[in-house]
C-alpha atoms as a PDB file:
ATOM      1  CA  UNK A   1       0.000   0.000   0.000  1.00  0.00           C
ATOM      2  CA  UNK A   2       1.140   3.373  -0.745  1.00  0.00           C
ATOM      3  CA  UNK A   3       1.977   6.281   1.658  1.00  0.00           C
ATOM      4  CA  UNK A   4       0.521   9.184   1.693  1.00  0.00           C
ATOM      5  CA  UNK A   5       3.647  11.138   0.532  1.00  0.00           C
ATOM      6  CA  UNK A   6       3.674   9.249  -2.613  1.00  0.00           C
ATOM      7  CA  UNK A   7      -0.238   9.999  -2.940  1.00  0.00           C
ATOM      8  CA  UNK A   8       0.236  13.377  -2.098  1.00  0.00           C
ATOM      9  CA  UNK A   9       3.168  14.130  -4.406  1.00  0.00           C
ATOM     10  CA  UNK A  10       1.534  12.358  -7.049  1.00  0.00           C
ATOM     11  CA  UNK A  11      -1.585  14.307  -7.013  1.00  0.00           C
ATOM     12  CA  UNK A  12       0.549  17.654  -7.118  1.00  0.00           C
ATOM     13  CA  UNK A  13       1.775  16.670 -10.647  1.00  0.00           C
ATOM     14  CA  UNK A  14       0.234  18.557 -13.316  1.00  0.00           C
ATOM     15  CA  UNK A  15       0.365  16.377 -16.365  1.00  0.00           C
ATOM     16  CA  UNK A  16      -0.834  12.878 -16.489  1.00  0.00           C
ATOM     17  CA  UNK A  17      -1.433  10.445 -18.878  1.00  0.00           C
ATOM     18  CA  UNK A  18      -4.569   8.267 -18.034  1.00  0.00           C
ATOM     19  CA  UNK A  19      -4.429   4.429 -19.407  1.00  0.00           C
ATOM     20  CA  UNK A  20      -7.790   3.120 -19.691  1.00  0.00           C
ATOM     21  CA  UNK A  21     -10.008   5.739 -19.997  1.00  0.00           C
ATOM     22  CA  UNK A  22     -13.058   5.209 -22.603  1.00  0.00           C
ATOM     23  CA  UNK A  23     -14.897   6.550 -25.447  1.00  0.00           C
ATOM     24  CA  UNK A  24     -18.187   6.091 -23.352  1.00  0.00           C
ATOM     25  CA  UNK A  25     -18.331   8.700 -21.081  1.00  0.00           C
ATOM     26  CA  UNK A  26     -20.696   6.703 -18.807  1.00  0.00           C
ATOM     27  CA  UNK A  27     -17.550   4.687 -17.868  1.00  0.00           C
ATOM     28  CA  UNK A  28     -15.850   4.830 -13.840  1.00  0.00           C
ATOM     29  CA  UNK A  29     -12.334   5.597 -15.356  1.00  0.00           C
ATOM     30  CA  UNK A  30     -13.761   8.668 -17.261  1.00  0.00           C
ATOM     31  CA  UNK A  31     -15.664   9.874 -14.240  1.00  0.00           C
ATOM     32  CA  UNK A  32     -12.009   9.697 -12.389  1.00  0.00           C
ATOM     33  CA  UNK A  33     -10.381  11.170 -15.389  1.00  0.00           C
ATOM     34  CA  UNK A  34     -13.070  14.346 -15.280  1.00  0.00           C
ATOM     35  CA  UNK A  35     -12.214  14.948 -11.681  1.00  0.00           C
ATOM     36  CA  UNK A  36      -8.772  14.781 -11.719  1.00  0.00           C
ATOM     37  CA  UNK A  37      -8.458  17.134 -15.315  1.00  0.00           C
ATOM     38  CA  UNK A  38     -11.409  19.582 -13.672  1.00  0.00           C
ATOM     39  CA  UNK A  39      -8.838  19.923 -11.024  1.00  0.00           C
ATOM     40  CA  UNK A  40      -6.882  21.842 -13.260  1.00  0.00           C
ATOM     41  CA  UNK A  41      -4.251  19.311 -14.658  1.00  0.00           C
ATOM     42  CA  UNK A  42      -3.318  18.699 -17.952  1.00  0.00           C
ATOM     43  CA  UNK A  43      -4.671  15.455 -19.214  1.00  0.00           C
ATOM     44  CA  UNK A  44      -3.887  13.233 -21.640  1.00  0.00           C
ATOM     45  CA  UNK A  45      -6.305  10.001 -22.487  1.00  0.00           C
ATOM     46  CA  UNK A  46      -4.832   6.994 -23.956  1.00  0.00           C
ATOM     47  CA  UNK A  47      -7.056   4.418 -25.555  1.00  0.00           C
ATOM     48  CA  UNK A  48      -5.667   2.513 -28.344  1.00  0.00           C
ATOM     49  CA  UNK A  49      -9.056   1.496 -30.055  1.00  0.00           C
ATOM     50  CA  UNK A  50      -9.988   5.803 -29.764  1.00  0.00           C
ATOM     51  CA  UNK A  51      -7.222   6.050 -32.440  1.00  0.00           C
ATOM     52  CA  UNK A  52      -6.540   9.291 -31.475  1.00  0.00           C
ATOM     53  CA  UNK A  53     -10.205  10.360 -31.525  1.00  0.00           C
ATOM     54  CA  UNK A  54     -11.533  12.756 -28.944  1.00  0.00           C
ATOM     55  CA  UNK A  55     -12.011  11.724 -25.147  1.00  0.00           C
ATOM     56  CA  UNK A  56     -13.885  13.797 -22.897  1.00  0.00           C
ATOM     57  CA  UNK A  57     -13.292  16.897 -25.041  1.00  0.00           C
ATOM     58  CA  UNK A  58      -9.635  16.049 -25.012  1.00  0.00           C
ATOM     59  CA  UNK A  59      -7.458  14.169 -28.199  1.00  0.00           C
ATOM     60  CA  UNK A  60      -6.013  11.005 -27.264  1.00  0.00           C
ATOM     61  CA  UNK A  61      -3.687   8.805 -28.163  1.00  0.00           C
ATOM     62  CA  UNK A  62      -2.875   5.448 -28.488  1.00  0.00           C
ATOM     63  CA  UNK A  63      -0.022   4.431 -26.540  1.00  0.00           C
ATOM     64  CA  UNK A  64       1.445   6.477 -23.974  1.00  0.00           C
ATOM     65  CA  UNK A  65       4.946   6.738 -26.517  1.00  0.00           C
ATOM     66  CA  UNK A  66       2.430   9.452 -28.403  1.00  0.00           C
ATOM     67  CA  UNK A  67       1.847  11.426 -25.523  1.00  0.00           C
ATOM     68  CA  UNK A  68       3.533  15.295 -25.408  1.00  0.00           C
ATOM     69  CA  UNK A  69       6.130  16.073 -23.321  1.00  0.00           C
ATOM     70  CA  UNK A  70       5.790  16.837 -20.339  1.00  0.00           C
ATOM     71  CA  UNK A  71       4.514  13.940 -18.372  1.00  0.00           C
ATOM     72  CA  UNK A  72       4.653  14.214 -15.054  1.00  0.00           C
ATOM     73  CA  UNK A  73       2.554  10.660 -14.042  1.00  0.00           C
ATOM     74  CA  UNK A  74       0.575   7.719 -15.450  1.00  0.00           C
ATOM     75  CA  UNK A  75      -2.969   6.596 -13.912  1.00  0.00           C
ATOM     76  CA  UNK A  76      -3.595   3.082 -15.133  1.00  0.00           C
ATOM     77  CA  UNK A  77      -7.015   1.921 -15.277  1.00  0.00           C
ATOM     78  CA  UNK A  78      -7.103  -1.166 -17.699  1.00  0.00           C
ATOM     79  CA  UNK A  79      -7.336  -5.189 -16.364  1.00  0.00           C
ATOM     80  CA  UNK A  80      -4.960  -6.184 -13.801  1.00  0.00           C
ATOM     81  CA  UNK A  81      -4.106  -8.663 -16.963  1.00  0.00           C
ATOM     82  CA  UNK A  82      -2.648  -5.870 -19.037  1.00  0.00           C
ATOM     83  CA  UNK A  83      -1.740  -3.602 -15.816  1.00  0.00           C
ATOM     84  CA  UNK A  84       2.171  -5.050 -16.079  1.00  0.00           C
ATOM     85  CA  UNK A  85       2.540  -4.654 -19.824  1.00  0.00           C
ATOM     86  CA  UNK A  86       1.205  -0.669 -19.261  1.00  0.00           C
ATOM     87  CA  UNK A  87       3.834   0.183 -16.943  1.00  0.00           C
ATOM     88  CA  UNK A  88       6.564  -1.346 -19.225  1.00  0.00           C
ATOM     89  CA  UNK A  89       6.054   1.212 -21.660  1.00  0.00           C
ATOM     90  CA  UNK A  90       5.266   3.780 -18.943  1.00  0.00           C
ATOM     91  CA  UNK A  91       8.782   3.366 -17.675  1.00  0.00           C
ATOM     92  CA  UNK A  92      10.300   2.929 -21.547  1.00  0.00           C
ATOM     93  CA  UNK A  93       8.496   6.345 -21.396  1.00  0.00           C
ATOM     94  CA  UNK A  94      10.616   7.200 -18.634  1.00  0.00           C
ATOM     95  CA  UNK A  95       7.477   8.239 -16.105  1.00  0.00           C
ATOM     96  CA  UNK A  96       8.118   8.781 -12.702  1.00  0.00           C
ATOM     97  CA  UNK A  97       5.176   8.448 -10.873  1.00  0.00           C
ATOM     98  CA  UNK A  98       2.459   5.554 -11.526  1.00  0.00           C
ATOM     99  CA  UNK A  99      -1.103   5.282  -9.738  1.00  0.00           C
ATOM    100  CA  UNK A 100      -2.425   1.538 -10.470  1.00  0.00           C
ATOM    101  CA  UNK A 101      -5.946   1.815  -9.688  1.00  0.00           C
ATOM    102  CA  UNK A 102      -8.005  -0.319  -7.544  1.00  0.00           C
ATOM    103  CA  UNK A 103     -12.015   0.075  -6.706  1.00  0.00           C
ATOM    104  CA  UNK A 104     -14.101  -2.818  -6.830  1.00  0.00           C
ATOM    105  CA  UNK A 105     -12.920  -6.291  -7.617  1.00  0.00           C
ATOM    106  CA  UNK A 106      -8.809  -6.375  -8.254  1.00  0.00           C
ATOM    107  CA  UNK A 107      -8.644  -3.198 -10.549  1.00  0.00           C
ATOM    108  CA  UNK A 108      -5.356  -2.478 -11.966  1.00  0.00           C
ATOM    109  CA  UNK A 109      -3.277  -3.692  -9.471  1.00  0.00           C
ATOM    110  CA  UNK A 110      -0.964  -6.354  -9.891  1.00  0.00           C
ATOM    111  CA  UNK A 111       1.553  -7.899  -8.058  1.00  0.00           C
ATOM    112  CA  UNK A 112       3.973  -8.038 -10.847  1.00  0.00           C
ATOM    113  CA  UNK A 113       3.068  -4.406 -11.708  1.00  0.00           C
ATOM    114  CA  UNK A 114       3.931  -3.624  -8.338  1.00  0.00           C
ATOM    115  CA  UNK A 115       7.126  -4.965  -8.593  1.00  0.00           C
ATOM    116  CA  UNK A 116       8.070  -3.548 -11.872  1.00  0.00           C
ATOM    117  CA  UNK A 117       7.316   0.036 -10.522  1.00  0.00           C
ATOM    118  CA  UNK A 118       9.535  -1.100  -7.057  1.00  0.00           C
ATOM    119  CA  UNK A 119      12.809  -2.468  -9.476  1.00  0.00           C
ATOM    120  CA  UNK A 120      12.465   0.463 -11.102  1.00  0.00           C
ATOM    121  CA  UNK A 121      12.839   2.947  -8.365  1.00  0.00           C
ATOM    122  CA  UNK A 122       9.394   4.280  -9.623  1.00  0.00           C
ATOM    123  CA  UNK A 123       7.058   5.458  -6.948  1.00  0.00           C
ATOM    124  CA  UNK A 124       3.457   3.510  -6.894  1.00  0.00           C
ATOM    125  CA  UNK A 125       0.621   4.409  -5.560  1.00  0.00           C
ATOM    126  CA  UNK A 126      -0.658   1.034  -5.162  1.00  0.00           C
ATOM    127  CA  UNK A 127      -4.182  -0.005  -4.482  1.00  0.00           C
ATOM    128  CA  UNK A 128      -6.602   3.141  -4.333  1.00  0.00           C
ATOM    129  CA  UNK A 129      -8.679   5.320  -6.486  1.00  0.00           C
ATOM    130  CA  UNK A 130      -7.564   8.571  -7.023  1.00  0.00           C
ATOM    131  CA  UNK A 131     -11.015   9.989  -6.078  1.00  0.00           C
ATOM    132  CA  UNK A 132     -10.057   8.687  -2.648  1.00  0.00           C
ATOM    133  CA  UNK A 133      -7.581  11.724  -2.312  1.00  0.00           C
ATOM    134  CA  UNK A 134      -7.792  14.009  -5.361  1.00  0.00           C
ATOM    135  CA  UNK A 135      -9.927  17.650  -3.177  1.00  0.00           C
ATOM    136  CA  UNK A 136     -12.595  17.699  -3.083  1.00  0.00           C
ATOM    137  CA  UNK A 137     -13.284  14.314  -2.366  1.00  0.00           C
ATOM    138  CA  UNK A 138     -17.531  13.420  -2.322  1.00  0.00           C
ATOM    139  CA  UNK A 139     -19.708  10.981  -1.166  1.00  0.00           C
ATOM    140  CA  UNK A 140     -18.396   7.275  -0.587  1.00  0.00           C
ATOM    141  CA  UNK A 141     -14.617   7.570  -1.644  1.00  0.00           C
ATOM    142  CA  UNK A 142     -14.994   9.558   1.894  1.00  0.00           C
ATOM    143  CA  UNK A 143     -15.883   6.325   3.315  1.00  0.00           C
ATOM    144  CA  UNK A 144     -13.438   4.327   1.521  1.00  0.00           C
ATOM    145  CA  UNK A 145     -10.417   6.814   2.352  1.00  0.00           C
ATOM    146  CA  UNK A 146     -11.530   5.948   6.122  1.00  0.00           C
ATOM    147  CA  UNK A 147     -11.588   2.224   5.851  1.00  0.00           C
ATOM    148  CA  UNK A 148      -7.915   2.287   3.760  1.00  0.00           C
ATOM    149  CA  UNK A 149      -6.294   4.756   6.742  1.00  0.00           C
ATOM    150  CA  UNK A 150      -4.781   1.776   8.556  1.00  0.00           C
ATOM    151  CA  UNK A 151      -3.357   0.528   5.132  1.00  0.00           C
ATOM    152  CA  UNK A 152      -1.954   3.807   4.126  1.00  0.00           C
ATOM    153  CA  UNK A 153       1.602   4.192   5.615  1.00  0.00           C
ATOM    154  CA  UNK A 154       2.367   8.272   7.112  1.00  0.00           C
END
């Protein structure tokens, strides 16, 4: 589990790539990505079938390599299955910082992504969704910051 200096100083960055977020705008991941870009980031969507169509009002692109400079961190929010393969290219990429999603059921986080980040002397947030964390925070992810506190390292 993460600490909340790496959640903190990942959440201060101010350009971030998003891995997983979809065409439908119904979707979880685009409801995290809204929150987090109408905090004032920069955001960049990355969906390879979008094929660099618009996402949320935003172009995207289809691997993270097509992403503009600067990129400060990575959320990934695809299958735990493809979770490892995502931050390969994220630290090909040379990305920092990498939050690997988890809400419901295992999310994006993998042990073997976990590991990858660790080897590389990446930091990982681990285990949470950013709407956990990211001000202002609303309705149950106040309940679910609560019931992670004794998980979360100070």
């Amino acid at each position: 589990m993460p600490t909340h200096r790496v959640i903190d100083d990942f959440l201060e960055q101010r350009h971030i790539a998003f891995v997983g977020v979809s065409r439908d705008p119904k979707q979880f991941a685009n409801s995290v990505y809204r929150h987090m870009r109408d905090g004032g980031r920069t955001m960049y969507p990355v969906n390879r079938p979008a094929d660099g169509g618009v996402i949320e009002g935003d172009p995207s692109y289809r691997t993270l390599a097509e992403v503009p400079d600067p990129v400060d961190g990575v959320v990934v929010m695809v299958p735990a299955s493809q979770a490892a393969e995502t931050v390969k290219l994220a630290l090909e990429r040379g990305i920092k910082r990498i939050w690997l999603h988890k809400g419901l059921g295992k999310g994006s986080n993998s042990p073997e992504a976990v590991e990858l980040c660790e080897k590389a002397g990446v930091e990982v947030v681990d285990g949470a969704c950013p709407l956990m964390f990211d001000e202002p925070v609303h309705g149950i992810h106040h309940l679910h910051r609560a019931l992670a506190g004794d998980r979360i390292a100070t």
